[in-house]
PDB file of N, CA and C in Angstrom:
ATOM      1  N   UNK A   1       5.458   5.338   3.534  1.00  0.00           N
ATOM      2  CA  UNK A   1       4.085   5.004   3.849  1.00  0.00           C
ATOM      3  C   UNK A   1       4.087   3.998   4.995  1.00  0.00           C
ATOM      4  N   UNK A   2       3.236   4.220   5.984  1.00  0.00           N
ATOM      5  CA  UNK A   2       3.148   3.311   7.439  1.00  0.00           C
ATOM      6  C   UNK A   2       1.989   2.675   7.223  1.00  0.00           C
ATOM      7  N   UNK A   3       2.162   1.569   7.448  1.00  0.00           N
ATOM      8  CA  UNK A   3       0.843   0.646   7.832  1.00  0.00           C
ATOM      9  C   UNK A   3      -0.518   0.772   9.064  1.00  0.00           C
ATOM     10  N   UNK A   4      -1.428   0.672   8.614  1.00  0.00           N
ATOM     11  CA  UNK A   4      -2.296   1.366   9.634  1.00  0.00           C
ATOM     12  C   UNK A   4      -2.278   0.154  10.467  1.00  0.00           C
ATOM     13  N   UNK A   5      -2.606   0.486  12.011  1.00  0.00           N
ATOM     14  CA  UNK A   5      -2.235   0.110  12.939  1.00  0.00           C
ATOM     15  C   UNK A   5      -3.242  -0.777  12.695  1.00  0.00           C
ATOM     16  N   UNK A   6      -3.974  -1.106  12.209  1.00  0.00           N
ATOM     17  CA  UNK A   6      -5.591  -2.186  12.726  1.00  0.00           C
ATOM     18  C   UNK A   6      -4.767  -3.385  11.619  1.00  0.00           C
ATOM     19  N   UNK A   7      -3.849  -3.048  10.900  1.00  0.00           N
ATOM     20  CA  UNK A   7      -3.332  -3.987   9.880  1.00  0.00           C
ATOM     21  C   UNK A   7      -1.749  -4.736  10.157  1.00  0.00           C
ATOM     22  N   UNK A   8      -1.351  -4.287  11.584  1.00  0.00           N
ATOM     23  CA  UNK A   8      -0.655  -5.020  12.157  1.00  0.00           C
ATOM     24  C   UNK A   8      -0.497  -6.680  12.041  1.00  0.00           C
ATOM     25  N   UNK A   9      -2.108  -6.894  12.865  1.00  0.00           N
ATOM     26  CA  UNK A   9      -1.852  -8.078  13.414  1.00  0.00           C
ATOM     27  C   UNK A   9      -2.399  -8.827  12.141  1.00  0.00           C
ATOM     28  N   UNK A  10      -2.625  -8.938  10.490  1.00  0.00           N
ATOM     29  CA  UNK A  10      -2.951  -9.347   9.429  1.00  0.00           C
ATOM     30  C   UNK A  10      -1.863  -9.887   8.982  1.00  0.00           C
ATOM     31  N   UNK A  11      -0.451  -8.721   9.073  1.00  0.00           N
ATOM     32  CA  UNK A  11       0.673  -9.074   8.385  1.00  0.00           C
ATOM     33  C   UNK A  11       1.402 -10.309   9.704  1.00  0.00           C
ATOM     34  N   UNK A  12       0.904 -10.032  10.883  1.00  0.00           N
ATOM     35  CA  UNK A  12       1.566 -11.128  11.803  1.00  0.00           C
ATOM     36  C   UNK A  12       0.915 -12.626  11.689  1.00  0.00           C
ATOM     37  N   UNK A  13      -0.123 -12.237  11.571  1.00  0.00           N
ATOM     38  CA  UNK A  13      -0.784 -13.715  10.883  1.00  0.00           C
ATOM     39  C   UNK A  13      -0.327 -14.372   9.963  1.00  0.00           C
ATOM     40  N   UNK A  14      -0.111 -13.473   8.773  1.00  0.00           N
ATOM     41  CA  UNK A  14      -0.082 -14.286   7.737  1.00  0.00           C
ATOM     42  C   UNK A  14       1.669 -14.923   7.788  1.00  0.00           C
ATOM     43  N   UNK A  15       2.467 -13.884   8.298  1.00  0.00           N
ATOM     44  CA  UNK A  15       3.973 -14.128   8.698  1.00  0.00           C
ATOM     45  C   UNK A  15       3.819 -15.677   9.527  1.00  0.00           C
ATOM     46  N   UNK A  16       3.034 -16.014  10.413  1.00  0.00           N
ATOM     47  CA  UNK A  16       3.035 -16.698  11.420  1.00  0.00           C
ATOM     48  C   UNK A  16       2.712 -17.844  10.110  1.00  0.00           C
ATOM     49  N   UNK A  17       1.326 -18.427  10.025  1.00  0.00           N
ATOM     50  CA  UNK A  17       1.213 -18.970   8.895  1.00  0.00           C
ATOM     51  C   UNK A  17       2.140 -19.526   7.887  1.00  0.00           C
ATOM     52  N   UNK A  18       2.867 -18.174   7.034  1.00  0.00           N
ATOM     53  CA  UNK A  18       3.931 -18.850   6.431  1.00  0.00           C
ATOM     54  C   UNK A  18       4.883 -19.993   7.142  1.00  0.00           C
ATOM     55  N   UNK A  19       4.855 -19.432   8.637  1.00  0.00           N
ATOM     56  CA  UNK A  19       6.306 -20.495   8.957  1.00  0.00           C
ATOM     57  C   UNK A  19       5.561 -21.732   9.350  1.00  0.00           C
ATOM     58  N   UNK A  20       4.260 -21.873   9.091  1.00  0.00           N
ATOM     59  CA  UNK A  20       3.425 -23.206  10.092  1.00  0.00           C
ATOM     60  C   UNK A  20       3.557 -22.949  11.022  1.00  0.00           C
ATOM     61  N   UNK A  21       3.172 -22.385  11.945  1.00  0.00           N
ATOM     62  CA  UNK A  21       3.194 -21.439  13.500  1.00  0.00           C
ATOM     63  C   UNK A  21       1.891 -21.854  13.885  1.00  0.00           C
ATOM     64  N   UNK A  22       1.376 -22.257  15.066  1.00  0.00           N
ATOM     65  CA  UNK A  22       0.544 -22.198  16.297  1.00  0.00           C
ATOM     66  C   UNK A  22       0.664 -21.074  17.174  1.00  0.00           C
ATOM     67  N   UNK A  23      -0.689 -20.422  16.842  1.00  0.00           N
ATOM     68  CA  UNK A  23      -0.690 -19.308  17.821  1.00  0.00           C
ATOM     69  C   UNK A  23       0.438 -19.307  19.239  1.00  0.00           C
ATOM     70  N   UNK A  24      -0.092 -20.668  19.703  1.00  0.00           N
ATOM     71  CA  UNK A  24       0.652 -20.895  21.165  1.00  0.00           C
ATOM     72  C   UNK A  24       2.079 -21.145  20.683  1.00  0.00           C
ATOM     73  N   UNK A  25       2.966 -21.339  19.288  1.00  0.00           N
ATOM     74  CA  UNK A  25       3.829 -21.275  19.465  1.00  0.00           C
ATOM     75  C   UNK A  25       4.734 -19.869  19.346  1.00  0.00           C
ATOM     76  N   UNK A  26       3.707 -18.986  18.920  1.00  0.00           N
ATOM     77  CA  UNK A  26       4.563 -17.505  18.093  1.00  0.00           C
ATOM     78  C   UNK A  26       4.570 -17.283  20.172  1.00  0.00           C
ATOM     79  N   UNK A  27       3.334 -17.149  20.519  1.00  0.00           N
ATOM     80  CA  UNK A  27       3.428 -16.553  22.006  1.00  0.00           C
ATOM     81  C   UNK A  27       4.560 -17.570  22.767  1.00  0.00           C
ATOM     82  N   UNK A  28       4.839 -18.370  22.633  1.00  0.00           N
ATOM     83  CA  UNK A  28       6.029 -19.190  23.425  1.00  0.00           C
ATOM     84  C   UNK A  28       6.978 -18.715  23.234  1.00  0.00           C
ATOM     85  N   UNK A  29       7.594 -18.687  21.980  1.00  0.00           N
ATOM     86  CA  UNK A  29       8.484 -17.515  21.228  1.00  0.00           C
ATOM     87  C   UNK A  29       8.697 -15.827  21.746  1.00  0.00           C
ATOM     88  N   UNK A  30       8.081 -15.318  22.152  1.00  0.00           N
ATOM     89  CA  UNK A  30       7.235 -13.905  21.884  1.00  0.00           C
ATOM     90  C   UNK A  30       7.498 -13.476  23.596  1.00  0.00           C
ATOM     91  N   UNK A  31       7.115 -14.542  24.458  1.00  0.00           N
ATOM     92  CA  UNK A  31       6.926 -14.494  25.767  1.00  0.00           C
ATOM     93  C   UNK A  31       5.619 -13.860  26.232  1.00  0.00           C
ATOM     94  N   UNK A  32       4.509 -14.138  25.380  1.00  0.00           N
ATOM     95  CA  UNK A  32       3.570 -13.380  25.985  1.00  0.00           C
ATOM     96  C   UNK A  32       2.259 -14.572  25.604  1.00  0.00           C
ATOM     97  N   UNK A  33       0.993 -14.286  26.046  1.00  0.00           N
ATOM     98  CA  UNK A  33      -0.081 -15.465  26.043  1.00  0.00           C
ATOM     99  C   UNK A  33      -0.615 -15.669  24.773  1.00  0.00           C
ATOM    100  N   UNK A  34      -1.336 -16.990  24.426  1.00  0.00           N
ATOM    101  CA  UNK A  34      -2.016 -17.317  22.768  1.00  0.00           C
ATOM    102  C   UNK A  34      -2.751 -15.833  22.696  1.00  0.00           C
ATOM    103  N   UNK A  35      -3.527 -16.027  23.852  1.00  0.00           N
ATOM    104  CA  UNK A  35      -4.335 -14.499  23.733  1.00  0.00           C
ATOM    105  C   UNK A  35      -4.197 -13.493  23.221  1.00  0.00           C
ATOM    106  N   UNK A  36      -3.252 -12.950  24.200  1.00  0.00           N
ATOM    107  CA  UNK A  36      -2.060 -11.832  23.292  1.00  0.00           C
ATOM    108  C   UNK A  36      -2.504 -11.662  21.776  1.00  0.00           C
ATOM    109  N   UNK A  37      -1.820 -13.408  21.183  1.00  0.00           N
ATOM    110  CA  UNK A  37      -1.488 -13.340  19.729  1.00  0.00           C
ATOM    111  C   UNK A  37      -2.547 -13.281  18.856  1.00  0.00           C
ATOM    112  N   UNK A  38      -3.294 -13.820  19.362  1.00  0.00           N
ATOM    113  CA  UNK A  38      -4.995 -13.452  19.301  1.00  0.00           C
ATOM    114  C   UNK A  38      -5.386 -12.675  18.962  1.00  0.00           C
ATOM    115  N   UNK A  39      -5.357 -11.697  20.169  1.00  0.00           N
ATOM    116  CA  UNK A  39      -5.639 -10.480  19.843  1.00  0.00           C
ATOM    117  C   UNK A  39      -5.118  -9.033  19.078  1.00  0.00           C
ATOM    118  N   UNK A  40      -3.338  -9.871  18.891  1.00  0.00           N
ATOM    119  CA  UNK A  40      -3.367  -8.941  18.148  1.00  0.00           C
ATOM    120  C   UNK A  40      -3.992  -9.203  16.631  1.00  0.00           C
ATOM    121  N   UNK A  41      -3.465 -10.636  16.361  1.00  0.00           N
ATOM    122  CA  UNK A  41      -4.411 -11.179  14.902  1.00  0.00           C
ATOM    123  C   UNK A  41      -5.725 -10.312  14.528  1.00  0.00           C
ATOM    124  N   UNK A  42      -6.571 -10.510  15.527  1.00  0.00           N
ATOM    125  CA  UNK A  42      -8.179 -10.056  14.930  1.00  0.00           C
ATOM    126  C   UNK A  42      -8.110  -8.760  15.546  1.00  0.00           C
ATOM    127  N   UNK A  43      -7.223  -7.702  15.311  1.00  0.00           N
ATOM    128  CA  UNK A  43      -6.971  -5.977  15.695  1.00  0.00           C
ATOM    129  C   UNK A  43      -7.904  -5.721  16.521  1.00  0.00           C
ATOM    130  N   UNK A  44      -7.709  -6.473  17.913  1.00  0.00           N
ATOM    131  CA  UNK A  44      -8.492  -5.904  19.149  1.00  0.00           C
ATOM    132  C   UNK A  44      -7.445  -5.785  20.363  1.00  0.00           C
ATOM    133  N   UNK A  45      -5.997  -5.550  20.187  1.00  0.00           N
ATOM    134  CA  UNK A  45      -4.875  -4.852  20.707  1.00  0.00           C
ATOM    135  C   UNK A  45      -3.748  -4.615  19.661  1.00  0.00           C
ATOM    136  N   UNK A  46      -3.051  -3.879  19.970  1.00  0.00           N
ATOM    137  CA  UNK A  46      -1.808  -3.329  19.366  1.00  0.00           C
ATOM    138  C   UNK A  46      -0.396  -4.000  19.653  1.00  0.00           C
ATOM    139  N   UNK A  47       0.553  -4.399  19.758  1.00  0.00           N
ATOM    140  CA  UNK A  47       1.885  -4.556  20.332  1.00  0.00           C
ATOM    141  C   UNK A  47       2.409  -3.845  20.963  1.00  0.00           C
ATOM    142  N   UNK A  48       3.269  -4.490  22.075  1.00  0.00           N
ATOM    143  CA  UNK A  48       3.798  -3.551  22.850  1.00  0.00           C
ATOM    144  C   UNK A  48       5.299  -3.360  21.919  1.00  0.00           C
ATOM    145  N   UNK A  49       6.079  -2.351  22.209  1.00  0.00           N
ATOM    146  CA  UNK A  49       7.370  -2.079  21.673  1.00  0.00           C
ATOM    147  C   UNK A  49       7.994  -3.209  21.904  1.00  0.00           C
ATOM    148  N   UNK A  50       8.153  -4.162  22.995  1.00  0.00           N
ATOM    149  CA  UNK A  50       8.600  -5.283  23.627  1.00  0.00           C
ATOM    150  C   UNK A  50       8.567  -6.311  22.775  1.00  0.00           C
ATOM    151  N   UNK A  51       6.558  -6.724  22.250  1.00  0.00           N
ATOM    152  CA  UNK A  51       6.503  -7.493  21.247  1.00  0.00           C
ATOM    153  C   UNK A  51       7.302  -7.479  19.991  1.00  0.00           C
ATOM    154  N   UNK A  52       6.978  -6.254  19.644  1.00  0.00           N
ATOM    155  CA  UNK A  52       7.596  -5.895  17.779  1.00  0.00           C
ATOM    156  C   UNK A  52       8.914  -5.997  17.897  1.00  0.00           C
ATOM    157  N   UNK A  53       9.511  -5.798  18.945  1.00  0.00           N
ATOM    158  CA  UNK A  53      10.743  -6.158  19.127  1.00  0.00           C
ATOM    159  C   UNK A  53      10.883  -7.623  18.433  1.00  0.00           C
ATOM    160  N   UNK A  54      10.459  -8.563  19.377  1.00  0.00           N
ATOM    161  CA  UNK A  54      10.918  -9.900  19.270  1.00  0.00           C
ATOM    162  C   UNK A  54      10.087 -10.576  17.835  1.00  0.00           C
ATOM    163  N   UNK A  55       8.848  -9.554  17.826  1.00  0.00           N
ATOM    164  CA  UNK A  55       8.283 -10.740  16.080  1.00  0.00           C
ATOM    165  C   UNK A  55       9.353 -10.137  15.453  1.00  0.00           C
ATOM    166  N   UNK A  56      10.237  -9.118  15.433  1.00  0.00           N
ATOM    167  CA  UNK A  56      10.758  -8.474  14.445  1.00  0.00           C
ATOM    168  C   UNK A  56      12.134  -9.616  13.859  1.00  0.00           C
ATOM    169  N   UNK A  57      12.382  -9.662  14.959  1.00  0.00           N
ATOM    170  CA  UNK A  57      13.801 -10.772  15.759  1.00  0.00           C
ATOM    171  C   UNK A  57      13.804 -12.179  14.977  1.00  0.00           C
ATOM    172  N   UNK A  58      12.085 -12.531  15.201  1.00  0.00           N
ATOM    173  CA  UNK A  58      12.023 -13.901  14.599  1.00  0.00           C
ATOM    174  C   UNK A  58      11.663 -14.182  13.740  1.00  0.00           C
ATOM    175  N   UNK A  59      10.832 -13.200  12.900  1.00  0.00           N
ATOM    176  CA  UNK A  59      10.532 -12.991  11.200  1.00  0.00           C
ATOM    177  C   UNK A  59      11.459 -12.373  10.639  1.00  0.00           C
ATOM    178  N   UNK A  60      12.660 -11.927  10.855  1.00  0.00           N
ATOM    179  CA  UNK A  60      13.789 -10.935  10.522  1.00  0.00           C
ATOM    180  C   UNK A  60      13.117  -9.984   9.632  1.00  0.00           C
ATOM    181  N   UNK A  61      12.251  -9.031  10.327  1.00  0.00           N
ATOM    182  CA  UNK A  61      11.714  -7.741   9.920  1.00  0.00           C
ATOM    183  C   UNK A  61      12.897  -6.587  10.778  1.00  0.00           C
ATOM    184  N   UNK A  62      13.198  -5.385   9.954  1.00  0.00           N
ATOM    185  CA  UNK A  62      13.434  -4.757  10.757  1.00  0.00           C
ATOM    186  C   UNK A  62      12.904  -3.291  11.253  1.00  0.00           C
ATOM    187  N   UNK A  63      13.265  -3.033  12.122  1.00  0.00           N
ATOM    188  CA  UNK A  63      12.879  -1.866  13.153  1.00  0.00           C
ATOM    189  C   UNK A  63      13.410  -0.549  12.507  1.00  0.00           C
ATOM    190  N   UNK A  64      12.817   0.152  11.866  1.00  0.00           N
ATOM    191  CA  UNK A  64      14.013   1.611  11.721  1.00  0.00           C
ATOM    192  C   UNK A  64      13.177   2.942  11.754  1.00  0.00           C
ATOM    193  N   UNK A  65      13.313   3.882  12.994  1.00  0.00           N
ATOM    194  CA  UNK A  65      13.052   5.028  12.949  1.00  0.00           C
ATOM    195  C   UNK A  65      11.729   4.859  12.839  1.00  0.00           C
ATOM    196  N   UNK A  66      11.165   3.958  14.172  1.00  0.00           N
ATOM    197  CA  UNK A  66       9.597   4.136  14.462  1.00  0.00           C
ATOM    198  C   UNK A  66       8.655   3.112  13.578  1.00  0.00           C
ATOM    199  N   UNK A  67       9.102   3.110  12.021  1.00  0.00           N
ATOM    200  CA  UNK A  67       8.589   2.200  11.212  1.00  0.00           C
ATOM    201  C   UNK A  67       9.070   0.551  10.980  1.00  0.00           C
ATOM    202  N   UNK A  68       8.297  -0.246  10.568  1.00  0.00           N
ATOM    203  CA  UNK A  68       8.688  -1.565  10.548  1.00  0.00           C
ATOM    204  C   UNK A  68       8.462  -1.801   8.882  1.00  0.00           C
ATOM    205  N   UNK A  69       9.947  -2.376   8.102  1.00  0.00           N
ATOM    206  CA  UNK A  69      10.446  -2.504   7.004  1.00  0.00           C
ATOM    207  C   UNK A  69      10.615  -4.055   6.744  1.00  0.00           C
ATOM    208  N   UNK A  70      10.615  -4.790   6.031  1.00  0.00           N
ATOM    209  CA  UNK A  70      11.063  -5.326   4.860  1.00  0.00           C
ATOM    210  C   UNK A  70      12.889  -5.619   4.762  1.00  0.00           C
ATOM    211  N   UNK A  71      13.250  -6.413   6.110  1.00  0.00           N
ATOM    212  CA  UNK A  71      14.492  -6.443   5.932  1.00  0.00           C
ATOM    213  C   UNK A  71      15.062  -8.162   4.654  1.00  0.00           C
ATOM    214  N   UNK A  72      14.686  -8.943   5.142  1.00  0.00           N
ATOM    215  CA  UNK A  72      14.818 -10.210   4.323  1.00  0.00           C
ATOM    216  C   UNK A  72      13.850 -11.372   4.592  1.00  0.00           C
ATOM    217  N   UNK A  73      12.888 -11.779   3.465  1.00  0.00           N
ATOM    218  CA  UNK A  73      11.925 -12.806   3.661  1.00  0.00           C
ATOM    219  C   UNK A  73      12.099 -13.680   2.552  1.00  0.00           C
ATOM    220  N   UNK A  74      12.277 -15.063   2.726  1.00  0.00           N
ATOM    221  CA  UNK A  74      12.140 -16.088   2.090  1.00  0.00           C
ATOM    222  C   UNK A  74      10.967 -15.726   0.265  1.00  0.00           C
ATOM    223  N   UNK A  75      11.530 -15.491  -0.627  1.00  0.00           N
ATOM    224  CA  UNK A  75      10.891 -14.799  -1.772  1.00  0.00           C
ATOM    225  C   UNK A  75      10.693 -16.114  -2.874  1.00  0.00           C
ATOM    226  N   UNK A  76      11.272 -17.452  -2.762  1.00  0.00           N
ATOM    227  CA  UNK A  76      11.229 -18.275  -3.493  1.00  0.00           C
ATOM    228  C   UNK A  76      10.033 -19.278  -3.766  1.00  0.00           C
ATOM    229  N   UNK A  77       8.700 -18.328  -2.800  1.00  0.00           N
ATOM    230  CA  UNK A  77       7.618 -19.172  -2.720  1.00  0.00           C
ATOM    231  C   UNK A  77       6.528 -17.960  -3.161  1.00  0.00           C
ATOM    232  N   UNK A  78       5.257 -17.947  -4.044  1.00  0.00           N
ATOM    233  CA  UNK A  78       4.506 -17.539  -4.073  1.00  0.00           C
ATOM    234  C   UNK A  78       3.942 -16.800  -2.710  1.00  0.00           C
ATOM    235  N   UNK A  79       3.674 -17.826  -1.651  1.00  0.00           N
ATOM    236  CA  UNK A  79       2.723 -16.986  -0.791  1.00  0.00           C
ATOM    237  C   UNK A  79       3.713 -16.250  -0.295  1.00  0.00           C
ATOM    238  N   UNK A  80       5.295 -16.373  -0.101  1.00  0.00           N
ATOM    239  CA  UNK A  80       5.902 -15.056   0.798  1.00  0.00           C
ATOM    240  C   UNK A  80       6.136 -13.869   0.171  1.00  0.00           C
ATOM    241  N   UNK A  81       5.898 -14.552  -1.660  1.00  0.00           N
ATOM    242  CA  UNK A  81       5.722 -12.966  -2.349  1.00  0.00           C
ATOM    243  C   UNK A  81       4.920 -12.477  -2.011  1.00  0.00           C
ATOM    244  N   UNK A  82       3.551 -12.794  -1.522  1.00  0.00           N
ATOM    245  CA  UNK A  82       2.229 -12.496  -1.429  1.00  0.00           C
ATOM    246  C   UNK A  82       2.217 -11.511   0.170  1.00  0.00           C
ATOM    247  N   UNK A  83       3.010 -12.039   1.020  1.00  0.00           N
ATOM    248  CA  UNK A  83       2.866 -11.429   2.506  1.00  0.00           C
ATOM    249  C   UNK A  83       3.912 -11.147   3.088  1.00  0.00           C
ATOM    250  N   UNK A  84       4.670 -10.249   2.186  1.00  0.00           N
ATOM    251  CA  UNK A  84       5.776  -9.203   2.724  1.00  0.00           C
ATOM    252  C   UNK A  84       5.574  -8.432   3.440  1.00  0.00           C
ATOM    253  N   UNK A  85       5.949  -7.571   4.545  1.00  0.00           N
ATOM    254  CA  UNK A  85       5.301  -6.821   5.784  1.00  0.00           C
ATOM    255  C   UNK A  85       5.818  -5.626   4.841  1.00  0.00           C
ATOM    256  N   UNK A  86       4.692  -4.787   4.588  1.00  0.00           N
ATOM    257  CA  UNK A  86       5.414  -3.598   4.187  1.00  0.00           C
ATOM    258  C   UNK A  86       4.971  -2.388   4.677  1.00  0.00           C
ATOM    259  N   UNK A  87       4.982  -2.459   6.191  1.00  0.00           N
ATOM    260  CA  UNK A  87       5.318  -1.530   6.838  1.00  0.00           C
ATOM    261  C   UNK A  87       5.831  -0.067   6.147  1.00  0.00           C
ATOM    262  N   UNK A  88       6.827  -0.001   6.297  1.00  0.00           N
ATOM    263  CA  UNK A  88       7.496   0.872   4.818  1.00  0.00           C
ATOM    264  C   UNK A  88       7.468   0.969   3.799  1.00  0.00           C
ATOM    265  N   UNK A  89       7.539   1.943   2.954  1.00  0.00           N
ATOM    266  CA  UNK A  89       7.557   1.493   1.750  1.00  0.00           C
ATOM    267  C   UNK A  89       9.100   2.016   1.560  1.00  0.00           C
ATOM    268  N   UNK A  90       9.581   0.971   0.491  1.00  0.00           N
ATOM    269  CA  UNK A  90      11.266   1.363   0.204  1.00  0.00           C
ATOM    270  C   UNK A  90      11.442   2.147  -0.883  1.00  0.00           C
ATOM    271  N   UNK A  91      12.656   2.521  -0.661  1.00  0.00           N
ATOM    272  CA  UNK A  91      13.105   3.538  -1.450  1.00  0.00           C
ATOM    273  C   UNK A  91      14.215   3.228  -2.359  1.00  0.00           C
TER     274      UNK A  91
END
């Protein structure tokens, strides 16, 4: 199961959030503007392959075969049980 695209930038929020992140710092990170992160937050753009690359990199999500999975997230806290990217669903 794939995540619908308008629900991207929900799971990047809340990812961002967990770590105490400033918009302007995920985009410092990211190489691209607050805006950007902005926009992808409130689903009024998409990511480029470029982006998902690097949130993938720095939330250690991973990339496999088009879909974005659930590789390893900090599980010892309520809210990161709460905002696992589940892109995929596992098998």
């Amino acid at each position: 199961m794939t995540i619908h695209p308008l629900q991207i930038g929900l799971k990047v929020k809340a990812l961002r959030k967990t770590k105490k992140m400033t918009q302007e710092d995920l985009a410092e990170i990211t190489g691209v503007s607050w805006r950007t992160i902005s926009n992808l937050e409130r689903s009024l753009a998409l990511p480029t392959l470029k982006l998902i690359y690097d949130l993938s990199q720095h939330f250690n999500i991973s990339i496999d075969g088009g879909h974005i999975s659930e590789r390893e997230l900090d599980t010892n806290t309520q809210a990161s049980n709460n905002l696992k990217p589940r892109f995929k669903s596992e098998e």
